[in-house]
PDB file of N, CA and C in Angstrom:
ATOM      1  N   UNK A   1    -130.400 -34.606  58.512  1.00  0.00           N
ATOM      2  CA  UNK A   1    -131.435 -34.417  57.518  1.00  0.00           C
ATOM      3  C   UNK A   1    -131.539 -32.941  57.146  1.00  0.00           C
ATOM      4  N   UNK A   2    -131.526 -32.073  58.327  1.00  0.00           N
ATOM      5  CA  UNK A   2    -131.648 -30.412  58.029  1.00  0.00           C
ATOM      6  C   UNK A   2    -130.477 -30.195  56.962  1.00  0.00           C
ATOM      7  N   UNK A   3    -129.039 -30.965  57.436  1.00  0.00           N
ATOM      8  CA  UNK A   3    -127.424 -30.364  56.285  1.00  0.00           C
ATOM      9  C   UNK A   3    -128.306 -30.658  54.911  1.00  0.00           C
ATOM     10  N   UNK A   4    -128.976 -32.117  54.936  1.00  0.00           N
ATOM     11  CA  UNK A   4    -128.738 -32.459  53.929  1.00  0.00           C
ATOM     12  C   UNK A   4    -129.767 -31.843  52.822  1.00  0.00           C
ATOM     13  N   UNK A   5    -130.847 -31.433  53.580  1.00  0.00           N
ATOM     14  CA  UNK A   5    -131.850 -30.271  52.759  1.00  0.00           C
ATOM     15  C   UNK A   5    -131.517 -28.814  52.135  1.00  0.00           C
ATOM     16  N   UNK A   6    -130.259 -28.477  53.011  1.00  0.00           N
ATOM     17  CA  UNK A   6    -129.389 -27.583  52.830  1.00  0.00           C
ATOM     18  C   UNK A   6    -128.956 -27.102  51.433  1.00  0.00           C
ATOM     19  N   UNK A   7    -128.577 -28.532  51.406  1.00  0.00           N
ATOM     20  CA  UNK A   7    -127.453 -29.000  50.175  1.00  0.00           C
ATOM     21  C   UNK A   7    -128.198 -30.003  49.235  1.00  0.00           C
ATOM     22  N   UNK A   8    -129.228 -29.339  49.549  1.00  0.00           N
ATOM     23  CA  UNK A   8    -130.561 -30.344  48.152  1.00  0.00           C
ATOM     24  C   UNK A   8    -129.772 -31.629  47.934  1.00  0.00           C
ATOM     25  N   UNK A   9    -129.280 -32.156  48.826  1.00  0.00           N
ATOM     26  CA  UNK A   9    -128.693 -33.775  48.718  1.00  0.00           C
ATOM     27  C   UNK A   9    -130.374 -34.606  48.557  1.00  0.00           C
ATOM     28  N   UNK A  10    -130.164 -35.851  47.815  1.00  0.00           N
ATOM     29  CA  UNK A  10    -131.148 -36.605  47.920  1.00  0.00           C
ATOM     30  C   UNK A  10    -130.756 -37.568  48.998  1.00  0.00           C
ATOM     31  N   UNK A  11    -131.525 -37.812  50.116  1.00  0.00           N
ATOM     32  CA  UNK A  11    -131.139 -38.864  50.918  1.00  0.00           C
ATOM     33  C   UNK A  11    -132.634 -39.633  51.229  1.00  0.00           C
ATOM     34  N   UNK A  12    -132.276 -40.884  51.848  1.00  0.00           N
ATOM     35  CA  UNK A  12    -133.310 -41.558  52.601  1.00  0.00           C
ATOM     36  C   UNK A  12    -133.073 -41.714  54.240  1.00  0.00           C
ATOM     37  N   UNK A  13    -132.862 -40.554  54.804  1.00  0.00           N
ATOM     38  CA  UNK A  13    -132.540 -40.734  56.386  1.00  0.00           C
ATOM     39  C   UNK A  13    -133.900 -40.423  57.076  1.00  0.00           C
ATOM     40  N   UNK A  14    -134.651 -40.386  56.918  1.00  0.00           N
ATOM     41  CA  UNK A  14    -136.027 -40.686  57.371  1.00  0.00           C
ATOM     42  C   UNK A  14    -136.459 -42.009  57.432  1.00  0.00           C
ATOM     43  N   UNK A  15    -136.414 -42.889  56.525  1.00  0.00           N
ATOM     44  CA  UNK A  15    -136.111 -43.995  56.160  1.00  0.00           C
ATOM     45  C   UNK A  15    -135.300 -44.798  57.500  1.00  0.00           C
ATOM     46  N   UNK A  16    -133.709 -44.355  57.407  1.00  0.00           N
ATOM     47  CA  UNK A  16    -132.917 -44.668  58.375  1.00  0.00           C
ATOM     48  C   UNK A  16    -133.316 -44.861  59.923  1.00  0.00           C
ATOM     49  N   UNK A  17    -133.549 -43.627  59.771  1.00  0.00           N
ATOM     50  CA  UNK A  17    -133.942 -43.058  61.352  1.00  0.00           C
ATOM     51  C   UNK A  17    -135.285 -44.274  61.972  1.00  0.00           C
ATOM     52  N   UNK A  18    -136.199 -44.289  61.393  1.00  0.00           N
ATOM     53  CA  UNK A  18    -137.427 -44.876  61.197  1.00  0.00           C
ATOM     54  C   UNK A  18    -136.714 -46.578  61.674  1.00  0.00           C
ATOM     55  N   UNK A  19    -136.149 -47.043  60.705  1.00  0.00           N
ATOM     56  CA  UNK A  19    -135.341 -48.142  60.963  1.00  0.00           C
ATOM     57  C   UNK A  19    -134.847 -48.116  62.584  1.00  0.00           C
ATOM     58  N   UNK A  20    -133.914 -47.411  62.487  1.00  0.00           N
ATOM     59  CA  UNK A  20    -132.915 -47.348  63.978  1.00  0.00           C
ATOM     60  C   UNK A  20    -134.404 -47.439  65.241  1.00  0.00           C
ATOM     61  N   UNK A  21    -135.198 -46.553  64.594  1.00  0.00           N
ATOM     62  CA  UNK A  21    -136.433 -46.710  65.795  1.00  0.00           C
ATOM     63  C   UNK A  21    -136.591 -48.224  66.216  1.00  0.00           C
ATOM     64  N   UNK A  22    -136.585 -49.282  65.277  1.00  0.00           N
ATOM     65  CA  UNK A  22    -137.388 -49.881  65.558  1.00  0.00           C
ATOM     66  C   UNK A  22    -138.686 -50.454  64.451  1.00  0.00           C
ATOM     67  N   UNK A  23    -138.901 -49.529  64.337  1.00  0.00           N
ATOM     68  CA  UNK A  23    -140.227 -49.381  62.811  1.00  0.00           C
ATOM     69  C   UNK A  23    -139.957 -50.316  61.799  1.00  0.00           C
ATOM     70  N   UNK A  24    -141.161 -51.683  61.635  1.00  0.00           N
ATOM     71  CA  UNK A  24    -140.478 -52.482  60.562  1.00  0.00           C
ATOM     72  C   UNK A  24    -142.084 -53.041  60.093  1.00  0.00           C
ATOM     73  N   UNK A  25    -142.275 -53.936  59.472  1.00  0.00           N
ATOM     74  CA  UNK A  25    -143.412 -54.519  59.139  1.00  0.00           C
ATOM     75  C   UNK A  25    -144.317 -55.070  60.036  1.00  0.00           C
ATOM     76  N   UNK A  26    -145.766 -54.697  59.678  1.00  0.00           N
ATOM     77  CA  UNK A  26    -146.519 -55.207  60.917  1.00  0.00           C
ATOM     78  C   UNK A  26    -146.678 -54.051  61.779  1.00  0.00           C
ATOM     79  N   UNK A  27    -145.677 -53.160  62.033  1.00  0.00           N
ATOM     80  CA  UNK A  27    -145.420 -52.132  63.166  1.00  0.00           C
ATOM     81  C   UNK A  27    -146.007 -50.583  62.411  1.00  0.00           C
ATOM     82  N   UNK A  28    -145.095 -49.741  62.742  1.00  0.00           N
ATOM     83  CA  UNK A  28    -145.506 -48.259  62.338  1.00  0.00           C
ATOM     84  C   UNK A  28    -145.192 -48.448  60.725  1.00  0.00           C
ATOM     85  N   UNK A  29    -144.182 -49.718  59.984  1.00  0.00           N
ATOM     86  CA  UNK A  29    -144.256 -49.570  58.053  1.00  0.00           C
ATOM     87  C   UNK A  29    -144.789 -50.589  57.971  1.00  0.00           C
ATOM     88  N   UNK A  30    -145.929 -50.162  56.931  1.00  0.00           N
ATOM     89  CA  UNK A  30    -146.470 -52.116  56.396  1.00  0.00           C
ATOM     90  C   UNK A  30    -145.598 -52.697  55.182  1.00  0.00           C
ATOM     91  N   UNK A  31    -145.644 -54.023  55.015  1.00  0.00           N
ATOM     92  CA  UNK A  31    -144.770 -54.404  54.036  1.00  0.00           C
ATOM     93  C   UNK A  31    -145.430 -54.258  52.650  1.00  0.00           C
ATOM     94  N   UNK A  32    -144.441 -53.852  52.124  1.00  0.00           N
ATOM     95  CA  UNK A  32    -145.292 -53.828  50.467  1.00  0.00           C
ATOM     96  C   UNK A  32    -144.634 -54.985  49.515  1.00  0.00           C
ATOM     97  N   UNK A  33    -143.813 -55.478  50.145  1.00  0.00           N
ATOM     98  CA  UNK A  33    -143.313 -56.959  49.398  1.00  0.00           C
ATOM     99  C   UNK A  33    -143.976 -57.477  48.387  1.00  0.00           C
ATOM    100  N   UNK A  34    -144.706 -57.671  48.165  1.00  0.00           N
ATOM    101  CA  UNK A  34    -145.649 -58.605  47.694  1.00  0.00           C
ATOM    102  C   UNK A  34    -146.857 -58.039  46.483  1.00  0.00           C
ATOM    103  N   UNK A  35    -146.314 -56.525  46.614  1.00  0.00           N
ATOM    104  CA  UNK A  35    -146.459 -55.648  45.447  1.00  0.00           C
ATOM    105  C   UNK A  35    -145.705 -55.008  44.789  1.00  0.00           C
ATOM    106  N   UNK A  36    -144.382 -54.840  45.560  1.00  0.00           N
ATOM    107  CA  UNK A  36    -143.511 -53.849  44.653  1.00  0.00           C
ATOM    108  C   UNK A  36    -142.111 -54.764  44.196  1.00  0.00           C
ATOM    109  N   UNK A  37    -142.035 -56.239  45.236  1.00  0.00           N
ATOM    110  CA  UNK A  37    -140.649 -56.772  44.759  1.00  0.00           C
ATOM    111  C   UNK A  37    -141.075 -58.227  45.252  1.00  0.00           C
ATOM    112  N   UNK A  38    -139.767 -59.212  44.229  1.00  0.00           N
ATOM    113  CA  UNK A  38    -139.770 -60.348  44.440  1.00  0.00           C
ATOM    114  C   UNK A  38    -138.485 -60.881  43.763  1.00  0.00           C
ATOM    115  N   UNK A  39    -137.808 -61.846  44.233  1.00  0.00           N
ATOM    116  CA  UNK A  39    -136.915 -62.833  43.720  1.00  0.00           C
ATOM    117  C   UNK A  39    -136.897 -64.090  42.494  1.00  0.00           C
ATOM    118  N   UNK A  40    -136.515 -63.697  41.962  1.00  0.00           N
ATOM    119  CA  UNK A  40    -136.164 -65.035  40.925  1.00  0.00           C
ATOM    120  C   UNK A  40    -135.014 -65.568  40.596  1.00  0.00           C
ATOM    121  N   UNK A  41    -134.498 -66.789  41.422  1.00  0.00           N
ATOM    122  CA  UNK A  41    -133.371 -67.195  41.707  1.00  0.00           C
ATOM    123  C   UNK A  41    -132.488 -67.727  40.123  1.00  0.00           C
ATOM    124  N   UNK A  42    -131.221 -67.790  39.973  1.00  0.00           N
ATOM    125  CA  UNK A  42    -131.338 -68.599  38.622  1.00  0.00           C
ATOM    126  C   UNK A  42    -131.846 -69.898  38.412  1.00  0.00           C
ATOM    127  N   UNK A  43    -132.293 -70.862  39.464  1.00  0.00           N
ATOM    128  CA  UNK A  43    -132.404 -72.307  39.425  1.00  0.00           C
ATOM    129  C   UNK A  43    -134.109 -71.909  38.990  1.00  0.00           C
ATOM    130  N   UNK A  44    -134.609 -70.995  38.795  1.00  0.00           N
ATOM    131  CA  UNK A  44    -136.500 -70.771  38.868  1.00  0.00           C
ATOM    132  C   UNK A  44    -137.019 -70.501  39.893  1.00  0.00           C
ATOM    133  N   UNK A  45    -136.732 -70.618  40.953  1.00  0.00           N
ATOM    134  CA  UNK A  45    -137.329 -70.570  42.276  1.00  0.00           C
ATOM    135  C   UNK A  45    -137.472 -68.874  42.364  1.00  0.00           C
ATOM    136  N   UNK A  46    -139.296 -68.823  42.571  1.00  0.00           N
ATOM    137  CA  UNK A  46    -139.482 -67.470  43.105  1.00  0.00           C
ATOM    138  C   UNK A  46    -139.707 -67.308  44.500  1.00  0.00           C
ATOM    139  N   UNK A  47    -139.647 -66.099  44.961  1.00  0.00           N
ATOM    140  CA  UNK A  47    -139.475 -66.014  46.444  1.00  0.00           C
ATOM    141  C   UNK A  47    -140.130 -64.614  46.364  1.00  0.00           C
ATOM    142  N   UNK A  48    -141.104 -64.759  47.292  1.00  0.00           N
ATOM    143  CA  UNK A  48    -142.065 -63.683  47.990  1.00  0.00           C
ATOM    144  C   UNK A  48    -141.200 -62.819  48.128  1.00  0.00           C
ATOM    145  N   UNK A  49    -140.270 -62.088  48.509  1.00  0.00           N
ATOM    146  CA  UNK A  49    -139.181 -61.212  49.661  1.00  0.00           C
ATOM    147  C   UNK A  49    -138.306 -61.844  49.327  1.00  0.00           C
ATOM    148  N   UNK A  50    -136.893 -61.089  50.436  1.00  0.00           N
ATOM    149  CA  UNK A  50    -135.569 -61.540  50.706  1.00  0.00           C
ATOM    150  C   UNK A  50    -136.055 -62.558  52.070  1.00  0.00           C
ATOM    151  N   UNK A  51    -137.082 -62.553  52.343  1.00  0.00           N
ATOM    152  CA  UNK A  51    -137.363 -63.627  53.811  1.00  0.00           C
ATOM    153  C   UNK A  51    -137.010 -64.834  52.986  1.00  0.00           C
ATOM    154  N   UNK A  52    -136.725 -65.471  51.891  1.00  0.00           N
ATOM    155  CA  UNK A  52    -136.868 -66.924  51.317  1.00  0.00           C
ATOM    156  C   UNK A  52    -138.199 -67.721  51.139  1.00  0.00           C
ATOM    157  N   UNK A  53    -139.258 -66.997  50.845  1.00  0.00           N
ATOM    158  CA  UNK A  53    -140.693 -67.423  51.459  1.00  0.00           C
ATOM    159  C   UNK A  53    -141.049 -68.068  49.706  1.00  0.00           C
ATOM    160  N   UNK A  54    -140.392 -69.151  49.329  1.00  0.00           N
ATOM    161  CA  UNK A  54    -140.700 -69.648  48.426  1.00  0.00           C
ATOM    162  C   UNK A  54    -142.261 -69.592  47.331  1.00  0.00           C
ATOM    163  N   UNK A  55    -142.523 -68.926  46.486  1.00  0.00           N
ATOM    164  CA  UNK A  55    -144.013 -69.020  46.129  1.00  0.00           C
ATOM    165  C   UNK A  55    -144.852 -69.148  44.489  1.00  0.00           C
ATOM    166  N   UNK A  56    -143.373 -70.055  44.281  1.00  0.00           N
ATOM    167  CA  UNK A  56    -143.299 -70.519  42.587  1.00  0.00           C
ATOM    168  C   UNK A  56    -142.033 -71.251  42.051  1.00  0.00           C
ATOM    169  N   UNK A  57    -142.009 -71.657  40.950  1.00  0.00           N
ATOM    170  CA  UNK A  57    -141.385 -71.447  40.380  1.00  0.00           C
ATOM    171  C   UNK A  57    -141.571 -71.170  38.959  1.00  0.00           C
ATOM    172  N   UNK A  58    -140.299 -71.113  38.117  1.00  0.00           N
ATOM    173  CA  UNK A  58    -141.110 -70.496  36.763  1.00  0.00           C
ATOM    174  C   UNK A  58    -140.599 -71.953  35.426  1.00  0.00           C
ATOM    175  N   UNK A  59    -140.415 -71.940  36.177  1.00  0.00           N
ATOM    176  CA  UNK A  59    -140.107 -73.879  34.947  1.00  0.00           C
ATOM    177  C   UNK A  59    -141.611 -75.069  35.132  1.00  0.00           C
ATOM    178  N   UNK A  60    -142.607 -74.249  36.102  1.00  0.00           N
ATOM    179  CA  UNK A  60    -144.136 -74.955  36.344  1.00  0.00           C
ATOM    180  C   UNK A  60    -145.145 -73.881  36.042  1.00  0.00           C
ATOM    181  N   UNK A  61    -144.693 -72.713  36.371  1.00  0.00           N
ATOM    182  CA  UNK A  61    -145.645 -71.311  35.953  1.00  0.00           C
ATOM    183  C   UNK A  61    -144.782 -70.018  34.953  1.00  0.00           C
ATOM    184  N   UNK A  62    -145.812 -69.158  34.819  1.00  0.00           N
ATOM    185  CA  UNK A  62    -144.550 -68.501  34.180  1.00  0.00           C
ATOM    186  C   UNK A  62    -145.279 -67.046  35.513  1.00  0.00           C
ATOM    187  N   UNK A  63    -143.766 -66.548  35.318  1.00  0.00           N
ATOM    188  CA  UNK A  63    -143.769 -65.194  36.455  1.00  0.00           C
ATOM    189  C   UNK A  63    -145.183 -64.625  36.813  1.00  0.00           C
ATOM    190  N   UNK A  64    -145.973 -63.747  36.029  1.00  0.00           N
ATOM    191  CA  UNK A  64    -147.254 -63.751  36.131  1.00  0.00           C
ATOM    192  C   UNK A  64    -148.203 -64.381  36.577  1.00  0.00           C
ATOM    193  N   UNK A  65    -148.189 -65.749  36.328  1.00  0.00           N
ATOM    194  CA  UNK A  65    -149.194 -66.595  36.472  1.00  0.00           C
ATOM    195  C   UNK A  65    -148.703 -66.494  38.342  1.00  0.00           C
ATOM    196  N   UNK A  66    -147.471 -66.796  38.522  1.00  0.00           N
ATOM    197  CA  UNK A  66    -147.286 -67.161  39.991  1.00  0.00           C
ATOM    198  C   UNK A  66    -147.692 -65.890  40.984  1.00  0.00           C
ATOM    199  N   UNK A  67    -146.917 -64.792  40.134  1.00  0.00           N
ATOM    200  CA  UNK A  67    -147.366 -63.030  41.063  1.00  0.00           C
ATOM    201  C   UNK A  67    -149.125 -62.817  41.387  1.00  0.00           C
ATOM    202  N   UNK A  68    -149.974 -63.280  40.477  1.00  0.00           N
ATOM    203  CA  UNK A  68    -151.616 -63.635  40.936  1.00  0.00           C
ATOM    204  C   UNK A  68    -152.130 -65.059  41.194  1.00  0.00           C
ATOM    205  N   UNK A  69    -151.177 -65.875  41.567  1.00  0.00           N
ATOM    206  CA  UNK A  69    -151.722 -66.946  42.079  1.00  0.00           C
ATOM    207  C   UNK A  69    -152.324 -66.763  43.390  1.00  0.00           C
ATOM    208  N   UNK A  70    -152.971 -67.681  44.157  1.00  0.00           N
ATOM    209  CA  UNK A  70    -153.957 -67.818  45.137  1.00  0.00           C
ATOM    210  C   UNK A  70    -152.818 -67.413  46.615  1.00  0.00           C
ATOM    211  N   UNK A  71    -151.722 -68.576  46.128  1.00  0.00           N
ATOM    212  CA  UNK A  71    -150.941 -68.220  47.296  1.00  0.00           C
ATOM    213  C   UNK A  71    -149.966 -67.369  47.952  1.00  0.00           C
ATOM    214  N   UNK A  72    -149.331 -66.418  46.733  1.00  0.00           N
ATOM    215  CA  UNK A  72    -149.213 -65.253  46.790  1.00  0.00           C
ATOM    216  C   UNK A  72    -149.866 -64.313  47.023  1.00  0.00           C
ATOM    217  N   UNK A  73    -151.000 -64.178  46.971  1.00  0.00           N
ATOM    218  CA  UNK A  73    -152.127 -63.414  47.328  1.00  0.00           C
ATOM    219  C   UNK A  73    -152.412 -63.719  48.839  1.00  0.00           C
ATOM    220  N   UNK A  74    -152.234 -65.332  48.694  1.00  0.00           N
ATOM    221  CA  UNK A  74    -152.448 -65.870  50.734  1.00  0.00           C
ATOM    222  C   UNK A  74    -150.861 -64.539  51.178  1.00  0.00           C
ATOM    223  N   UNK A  75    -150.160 -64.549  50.883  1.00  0.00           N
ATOM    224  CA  UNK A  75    -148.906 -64.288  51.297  1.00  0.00           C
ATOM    225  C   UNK A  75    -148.833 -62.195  51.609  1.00  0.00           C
ATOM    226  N   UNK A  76    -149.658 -62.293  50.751  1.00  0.00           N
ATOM    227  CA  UNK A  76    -149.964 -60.535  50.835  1.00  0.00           C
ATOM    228  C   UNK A  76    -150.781 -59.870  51.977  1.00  0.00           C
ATOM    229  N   UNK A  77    -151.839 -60.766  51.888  1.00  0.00           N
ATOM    230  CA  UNK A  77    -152.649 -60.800  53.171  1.00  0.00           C
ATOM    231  C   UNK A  77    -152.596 -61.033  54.103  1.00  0.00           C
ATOM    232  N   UNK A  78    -151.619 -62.379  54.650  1.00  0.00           N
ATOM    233  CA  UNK A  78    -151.464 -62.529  55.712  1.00  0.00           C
ATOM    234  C   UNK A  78    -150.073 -61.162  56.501  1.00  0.00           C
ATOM    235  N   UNK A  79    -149.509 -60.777  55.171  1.00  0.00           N
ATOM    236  CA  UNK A  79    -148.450 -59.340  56.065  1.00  0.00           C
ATOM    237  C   UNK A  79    -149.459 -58.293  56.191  1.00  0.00           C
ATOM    238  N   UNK A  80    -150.595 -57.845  55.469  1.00  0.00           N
ATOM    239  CA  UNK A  80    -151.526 -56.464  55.325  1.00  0.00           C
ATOM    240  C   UNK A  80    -151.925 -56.639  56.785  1.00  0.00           C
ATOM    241  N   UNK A  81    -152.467 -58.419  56.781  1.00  0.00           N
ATOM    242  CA  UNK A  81    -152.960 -58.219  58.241  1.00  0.00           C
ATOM    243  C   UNK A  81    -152.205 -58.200  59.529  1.00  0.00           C
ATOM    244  N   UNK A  82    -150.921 -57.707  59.071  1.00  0.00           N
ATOM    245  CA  UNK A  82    -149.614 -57.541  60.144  1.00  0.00           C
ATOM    246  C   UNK A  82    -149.211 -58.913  60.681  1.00  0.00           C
ATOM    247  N   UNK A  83    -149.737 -59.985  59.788  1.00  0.00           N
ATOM    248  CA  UNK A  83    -148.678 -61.447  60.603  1.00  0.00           C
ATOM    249  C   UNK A  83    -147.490 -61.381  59.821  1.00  0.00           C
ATOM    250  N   UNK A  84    -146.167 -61.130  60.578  1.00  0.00           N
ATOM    251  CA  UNK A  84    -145.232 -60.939  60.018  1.00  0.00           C
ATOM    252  C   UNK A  84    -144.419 -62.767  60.076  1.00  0.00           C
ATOM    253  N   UNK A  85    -143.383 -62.600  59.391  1.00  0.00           N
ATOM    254  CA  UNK A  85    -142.482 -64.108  59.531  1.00  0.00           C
ATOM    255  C   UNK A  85    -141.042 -63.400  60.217  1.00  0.00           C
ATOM    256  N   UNK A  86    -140.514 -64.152  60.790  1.00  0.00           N
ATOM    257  CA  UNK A  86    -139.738 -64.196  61.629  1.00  0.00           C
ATOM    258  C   UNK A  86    -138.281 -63.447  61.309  1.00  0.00           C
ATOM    259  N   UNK A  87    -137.766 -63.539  59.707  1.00  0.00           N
ATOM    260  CA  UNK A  87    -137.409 -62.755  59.149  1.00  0.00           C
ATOM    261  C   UNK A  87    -137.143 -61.274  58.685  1.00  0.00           C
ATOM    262  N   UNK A  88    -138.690 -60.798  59.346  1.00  0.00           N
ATOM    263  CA  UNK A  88    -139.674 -59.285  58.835  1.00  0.00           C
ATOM    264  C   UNK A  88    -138.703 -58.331  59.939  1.00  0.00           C
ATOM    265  N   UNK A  89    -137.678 -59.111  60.982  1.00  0.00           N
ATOM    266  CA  UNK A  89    -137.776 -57.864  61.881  1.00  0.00           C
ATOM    267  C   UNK A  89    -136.224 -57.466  61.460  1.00  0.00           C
ATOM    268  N   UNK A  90    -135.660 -58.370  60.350  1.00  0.00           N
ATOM    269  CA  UNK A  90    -134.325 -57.594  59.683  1.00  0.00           C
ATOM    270  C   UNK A  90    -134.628 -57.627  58.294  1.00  0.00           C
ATOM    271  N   UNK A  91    -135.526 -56.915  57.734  1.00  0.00           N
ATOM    272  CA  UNK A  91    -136.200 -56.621  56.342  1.00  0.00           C
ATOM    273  C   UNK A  91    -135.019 -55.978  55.786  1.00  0.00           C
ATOM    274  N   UNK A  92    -134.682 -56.282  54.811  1.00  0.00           N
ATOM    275  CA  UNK A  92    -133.863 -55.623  53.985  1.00  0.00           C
ATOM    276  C   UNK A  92    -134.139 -54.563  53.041  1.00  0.00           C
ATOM    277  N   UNK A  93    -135.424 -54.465  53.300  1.00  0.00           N
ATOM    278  CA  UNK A  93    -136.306 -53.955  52.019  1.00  0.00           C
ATOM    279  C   UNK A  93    -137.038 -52.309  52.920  1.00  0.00           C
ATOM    280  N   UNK A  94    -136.805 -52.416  54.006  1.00  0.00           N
ATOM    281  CA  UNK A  94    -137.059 -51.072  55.237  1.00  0.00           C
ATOM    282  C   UNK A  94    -137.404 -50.021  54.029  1.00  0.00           C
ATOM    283  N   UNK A  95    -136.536 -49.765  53.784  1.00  0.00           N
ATOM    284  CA  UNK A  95    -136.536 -48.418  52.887  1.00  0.00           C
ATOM    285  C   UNK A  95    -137.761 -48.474  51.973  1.00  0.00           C
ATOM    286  N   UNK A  96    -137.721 -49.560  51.167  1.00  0.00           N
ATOM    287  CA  UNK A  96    -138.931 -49.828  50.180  1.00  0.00           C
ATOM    288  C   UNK A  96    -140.067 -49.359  50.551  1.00  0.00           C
ATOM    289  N   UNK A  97    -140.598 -50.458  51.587  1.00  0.00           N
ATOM    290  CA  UNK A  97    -141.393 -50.250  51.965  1.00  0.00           C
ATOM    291  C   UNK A  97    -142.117 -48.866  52.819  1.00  0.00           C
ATOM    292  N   UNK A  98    -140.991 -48.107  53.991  1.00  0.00           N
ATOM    293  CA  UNK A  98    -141.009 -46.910  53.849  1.00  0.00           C
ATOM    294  C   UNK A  98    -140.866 -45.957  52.721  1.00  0.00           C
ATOM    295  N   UNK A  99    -140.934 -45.991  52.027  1.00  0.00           N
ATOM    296  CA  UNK A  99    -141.414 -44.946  50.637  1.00  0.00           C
ATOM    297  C   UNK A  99    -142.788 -45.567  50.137  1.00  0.00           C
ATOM    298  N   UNK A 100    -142.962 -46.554  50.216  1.00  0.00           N
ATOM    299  CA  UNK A 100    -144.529 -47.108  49.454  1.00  0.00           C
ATOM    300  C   UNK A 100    -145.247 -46.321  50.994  1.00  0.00           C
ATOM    301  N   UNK A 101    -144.916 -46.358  52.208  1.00  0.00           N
ATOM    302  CA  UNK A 101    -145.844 -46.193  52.940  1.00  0.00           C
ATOM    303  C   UNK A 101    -146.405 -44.506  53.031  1.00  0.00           C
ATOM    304  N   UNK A 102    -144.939 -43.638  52.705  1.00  0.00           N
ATOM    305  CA  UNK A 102    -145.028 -42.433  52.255  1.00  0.00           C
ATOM    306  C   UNK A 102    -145.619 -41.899  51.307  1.00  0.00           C
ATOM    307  N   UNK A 103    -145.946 -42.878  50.586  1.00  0.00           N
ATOM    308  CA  UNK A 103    -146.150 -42.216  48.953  1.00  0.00           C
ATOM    309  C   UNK A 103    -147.868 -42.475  48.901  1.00  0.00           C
ATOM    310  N   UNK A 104    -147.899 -43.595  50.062  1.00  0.00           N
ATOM    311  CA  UNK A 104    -149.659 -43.980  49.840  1.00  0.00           C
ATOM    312  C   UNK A 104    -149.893 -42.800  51.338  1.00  0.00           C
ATOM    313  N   UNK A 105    -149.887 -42.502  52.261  1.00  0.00           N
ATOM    314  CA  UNK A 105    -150.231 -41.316  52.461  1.00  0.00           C
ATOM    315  C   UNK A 105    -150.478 -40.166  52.309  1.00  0.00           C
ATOM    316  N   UNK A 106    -149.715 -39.734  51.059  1.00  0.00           N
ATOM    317  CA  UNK A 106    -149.295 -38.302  50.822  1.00  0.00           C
ATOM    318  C   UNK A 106    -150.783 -38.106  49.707  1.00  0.00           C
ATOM    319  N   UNK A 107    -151.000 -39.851  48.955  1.00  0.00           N
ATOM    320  CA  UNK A 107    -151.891 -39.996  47.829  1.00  0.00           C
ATOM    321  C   UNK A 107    -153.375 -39.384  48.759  1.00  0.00           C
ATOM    322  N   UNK A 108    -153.582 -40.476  50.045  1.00  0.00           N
ATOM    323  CA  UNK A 108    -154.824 -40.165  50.471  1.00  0.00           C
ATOM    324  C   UNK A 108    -154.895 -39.068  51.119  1.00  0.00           C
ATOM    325  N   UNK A 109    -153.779 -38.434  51.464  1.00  0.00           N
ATOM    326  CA  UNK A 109    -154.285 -36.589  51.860  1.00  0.00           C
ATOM    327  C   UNK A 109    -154.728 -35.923  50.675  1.00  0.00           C
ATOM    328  N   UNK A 110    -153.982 -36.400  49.273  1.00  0.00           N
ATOM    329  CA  UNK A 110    -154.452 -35.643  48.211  1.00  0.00           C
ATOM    330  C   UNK A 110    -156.038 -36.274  48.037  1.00  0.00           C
ATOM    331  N   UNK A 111    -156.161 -37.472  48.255  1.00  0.00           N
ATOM    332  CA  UNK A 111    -157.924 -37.477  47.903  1.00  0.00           C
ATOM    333  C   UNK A 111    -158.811 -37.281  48.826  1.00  0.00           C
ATOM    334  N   UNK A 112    -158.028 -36.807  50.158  1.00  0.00           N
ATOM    335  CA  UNK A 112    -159.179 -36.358  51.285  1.00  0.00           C
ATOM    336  C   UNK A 112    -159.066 -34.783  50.824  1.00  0.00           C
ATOM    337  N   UNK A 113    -158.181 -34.066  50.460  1.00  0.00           N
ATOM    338  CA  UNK A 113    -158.235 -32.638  49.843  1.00  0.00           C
ATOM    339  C   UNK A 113    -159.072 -32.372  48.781  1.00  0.00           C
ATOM    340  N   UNK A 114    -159.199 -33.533  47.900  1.00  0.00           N
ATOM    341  CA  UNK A 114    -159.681 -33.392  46.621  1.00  0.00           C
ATOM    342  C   UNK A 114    -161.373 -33.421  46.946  1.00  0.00           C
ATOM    343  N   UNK A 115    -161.582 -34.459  47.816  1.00  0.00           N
ATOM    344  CA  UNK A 115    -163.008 -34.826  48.734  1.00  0.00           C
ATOM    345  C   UNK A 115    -164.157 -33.661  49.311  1.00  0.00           C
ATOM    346  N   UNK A 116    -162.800 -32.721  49.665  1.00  0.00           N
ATOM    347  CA  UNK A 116    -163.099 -31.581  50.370  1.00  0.00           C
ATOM    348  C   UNK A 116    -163.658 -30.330  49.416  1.00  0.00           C
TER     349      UNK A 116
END
C-alpha cells in the first residue's frame, strides 16, 4: 500500500487486506447490498446480491416497484441487523461494501466536525 501511494497508483488493498482478515458482513463491513447493487437475470428474475436471494421479478413488477417493496426492505434489515445468509461469508461484493463503509464514516466525521 506504502509502493503504491508512492506511485499515486489507485488501488483497493485496504479493501484486500480487510478481506484476507476475515472482515465480511455482519462483522467489522456491513453489507450495503441492498442499496448500492442488485441482479437482473435475463429470464426477469431479480436477486437481492450475488447470494441468489431471489426478490422479484420484473415481468410481475417493474424494477422500482420491486427495489421498495416490503420484502426487499425485509431483506435490508434483516443484514443492517447483522443476520447474515450463509453465502455473506464469500461476498463477492467485499470491496463494495468496504468503500460504502468508508465513505459513510469519513461523511459522519465530517458532520461531527461540522456539529462542533
Amino acid at each position: 500500500m506504502k509502493r503504491a501511494g508512492e506511485l499515486a497508483v489507485r488501488h483497493n488493498l485496504d479493501a484486500f487486506a480487510s478481506q484476507l482478515a476475515g472482515a465480511g458482513p455482519g462483522e467489522a463491513i456491513p453489507c450495503f447490498a441492498g442499496y448500492l447493487y442488485s441482479r437482473v437475470f435475463v429470464d426477469g428474475r431479480v436477486f437481492f446480491c450475488c447470494e441468489h436471494i431471489e426478490a422479484g421479478h420484473i415481468d410481475e413488477s417493474d424494477f422500482a416497484t420491486i427495489w421498495q417493496s416490503p420484502p426487499y426492505r425485509a431483506l435490508r434489515e434483516r443484514l443492517r441487523a447483522g443476520r447474515s445468509f450463509p453465502g455473506c461469508a464469500r461476498c463477492g461484493k467485499h470491496d463494495m461494501n468496504f468503500a460504502a463503509a468508508q465513505a459513510l464514516t469519513a461523511l459522519d466525521a465530517q458532520s461531527r466536525a461540522a456539529d462542533c
